[in-house]
Protein backbone atom coordinates (compact mmCIF):
# COMPACT_ATOMS: atom_id res chain seq x y z
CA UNK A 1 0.09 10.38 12.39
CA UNK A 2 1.39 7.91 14.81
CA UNK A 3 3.75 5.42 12.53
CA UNK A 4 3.94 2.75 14.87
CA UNK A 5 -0.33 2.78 15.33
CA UNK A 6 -0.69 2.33 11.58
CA UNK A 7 2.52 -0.34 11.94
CA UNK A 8 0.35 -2.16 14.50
CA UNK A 9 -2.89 -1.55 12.47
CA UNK A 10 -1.57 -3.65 9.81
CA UNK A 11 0.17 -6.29 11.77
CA UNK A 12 -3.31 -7.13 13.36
CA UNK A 13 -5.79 -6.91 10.02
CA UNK A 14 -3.73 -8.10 7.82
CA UNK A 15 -1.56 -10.98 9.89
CA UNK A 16 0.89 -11.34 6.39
CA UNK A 17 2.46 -8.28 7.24
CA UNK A 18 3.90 -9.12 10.70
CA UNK A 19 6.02 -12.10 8.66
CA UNK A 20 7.09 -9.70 5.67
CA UNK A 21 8.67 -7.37 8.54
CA UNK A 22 6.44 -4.19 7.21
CA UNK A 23 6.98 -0.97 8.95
CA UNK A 24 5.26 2.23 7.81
CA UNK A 25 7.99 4.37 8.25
CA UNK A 26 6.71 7.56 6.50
CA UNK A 27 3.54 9.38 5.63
CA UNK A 28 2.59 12.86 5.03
CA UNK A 29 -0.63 13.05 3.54
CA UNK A 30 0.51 12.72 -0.31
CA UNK A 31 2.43 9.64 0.29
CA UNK A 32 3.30 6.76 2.12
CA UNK A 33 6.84 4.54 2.65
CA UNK A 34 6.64 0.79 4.11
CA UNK A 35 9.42 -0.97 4.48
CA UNK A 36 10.61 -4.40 5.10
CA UNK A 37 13.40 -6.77 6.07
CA UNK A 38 15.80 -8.36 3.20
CA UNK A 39 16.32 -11.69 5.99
CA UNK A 40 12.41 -12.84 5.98
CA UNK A 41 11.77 -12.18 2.41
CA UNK A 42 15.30 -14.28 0.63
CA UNK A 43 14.17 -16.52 -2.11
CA UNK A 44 17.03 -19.34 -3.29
CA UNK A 45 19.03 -16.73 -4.75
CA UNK A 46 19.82 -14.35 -1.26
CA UNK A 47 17.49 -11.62 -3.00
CA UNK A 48 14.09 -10.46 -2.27
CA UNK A 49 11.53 -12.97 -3.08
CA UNK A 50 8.57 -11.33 -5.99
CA UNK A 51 5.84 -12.41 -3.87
CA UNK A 52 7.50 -10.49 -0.85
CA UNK A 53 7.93 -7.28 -3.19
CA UNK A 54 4.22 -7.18 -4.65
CA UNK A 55 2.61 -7.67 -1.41
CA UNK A 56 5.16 -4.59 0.03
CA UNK A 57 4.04 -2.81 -3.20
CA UNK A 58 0.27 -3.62 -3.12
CA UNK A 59 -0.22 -2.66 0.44
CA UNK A 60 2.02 0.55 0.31
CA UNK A 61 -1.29 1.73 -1.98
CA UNK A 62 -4.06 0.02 0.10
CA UNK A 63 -2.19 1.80 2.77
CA UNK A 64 -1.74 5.12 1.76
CA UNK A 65 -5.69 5.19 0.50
CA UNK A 66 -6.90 3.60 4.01
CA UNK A 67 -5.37 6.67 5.74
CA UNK A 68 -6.89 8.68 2.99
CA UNK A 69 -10.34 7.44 3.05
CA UNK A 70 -10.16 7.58 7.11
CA UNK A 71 -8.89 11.17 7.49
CA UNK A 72 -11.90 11.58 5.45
CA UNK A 73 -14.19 10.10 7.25
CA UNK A 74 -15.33 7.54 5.17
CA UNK A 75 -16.07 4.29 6.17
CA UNK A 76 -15.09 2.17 3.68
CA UNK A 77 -13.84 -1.64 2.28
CA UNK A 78 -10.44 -1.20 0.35
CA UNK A 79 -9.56 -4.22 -2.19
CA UNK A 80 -6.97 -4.44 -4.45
CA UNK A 81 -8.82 -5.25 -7.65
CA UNK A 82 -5.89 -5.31 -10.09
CA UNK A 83 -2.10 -5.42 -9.67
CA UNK A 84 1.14 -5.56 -11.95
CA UNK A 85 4.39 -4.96 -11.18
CA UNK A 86 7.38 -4.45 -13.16
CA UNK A 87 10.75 -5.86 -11.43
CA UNK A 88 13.16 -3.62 -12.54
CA UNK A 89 16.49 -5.01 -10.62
CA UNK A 90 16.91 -8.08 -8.31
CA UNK A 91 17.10 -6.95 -4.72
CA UNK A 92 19.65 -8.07 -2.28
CA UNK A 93 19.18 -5.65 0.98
CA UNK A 94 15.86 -4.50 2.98
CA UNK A 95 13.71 -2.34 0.69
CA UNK A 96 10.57 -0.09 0.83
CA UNK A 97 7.96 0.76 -1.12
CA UNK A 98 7.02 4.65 -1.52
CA UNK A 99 3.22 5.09 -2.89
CA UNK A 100 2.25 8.86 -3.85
CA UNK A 101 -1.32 9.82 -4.14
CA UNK A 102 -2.34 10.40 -7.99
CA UNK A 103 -3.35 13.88 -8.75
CA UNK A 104 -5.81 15.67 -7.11
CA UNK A 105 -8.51 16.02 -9.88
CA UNK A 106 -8.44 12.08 -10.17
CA UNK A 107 -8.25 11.62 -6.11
CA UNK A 108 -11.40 14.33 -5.88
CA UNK A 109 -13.18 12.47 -8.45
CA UNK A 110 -12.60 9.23 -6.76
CA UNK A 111 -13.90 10.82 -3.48
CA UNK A 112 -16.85 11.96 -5.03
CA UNK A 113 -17.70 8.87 -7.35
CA UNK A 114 -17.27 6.83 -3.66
CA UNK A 115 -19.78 9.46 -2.10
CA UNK A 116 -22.33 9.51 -4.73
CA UNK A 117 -22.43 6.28 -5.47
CA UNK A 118 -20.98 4.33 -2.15
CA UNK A 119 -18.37 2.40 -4.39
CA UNK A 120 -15.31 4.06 -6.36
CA UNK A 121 -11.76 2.43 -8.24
CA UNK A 122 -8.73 4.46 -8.11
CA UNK A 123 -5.36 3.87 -9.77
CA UNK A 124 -1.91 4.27 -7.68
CA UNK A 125 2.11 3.42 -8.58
CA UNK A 126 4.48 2.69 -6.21
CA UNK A 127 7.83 2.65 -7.01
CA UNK A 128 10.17 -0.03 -5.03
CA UNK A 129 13.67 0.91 -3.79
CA UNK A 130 16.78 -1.06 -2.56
CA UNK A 131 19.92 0.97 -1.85
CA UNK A 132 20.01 3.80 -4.30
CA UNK A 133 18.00 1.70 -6.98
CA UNK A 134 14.82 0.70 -7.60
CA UNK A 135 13.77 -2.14 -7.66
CA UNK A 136 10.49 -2.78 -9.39
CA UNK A 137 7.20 -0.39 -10.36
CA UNK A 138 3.86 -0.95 -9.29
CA UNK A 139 0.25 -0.31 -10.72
CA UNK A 140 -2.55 -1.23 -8.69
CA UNK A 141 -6.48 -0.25 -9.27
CA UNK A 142 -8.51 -0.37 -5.72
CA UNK A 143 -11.99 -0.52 -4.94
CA UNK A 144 -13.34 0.64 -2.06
CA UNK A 145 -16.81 0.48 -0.72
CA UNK A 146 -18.54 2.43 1.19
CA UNK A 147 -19.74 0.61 4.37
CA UNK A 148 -22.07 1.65 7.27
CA UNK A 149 -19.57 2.10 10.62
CA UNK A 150 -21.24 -0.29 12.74
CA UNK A 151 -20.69 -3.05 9.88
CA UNK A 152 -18.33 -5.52 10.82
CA UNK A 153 -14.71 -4.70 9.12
């Protein structure tokens, strides 16, 4: 998996990550690590804005399932449908969000709910690190859709 293709991928489709300074800098199948920039993302106290960390923590999930759902082969919508987010410790240098696929009983069933019926919801954390801490933990339910590949994305 080319990094800086899904880096690019997400810069173009959704334009808010290009001025949060995301970079997927790690996936291997089970899970996915996008990081971003402390400098772009300061709120009036030098530490990382909440609206900054949620979207990091919301898309390290929509992330991790769109390379899911492509590897297999299904052509798809992916919404977030429901989000919260625990901040655990303010943040005052760049930080990442690490998403790891659920296990694989609820990810099969999720692939074939989607299959069966063409729409499926699936629950992922994410856990949000600064330095050696973490920062904040994330819940988010996603619905994706099953679309026809000539549809417009």
């Amino acid at each position: 998996m080319d990094l800086g293709a899904v880096t690019d991928y997400l810069h173009e489709h959704i334009p808010l990550t290009a001025h949060l300074g995301a970079v997927a800098e790690y996936y291997d199948g089970e899970t996915v690590r996008l990081s971003a920039p402390l400098e772009p993302n300061l709120n009036h106290r030098n530490t990382a804005f909440g609206g900054s960390i949620s979207a990091l923590a919301i898309l390290s999930g929509w992330t991790l399932l769109h390379l899911k759902l492509r590897e297999a082969g299904i052509c798809n919508r992916l919404v977030i449908q429901q989000s919260s987010l625990d901040f655990l410790d303010p943040i005052a240098d760049d930080f990442r969000a690490e998403c790891t696929l659920p296990p694989k009983e609820a990810w099969q069933r999720f692939l074939n709910t989607l299959r069966r019926r063409g729409r499926a919801r699936i629950k992922v954390e994410s856990r949000i690190v600064a330095g050696a801490g973490t920062g904040g933990r994330h819940e988010g339910s996603y619905v994706a859709v099953v679309r026809k590949e000539d549809e417009a994305y």
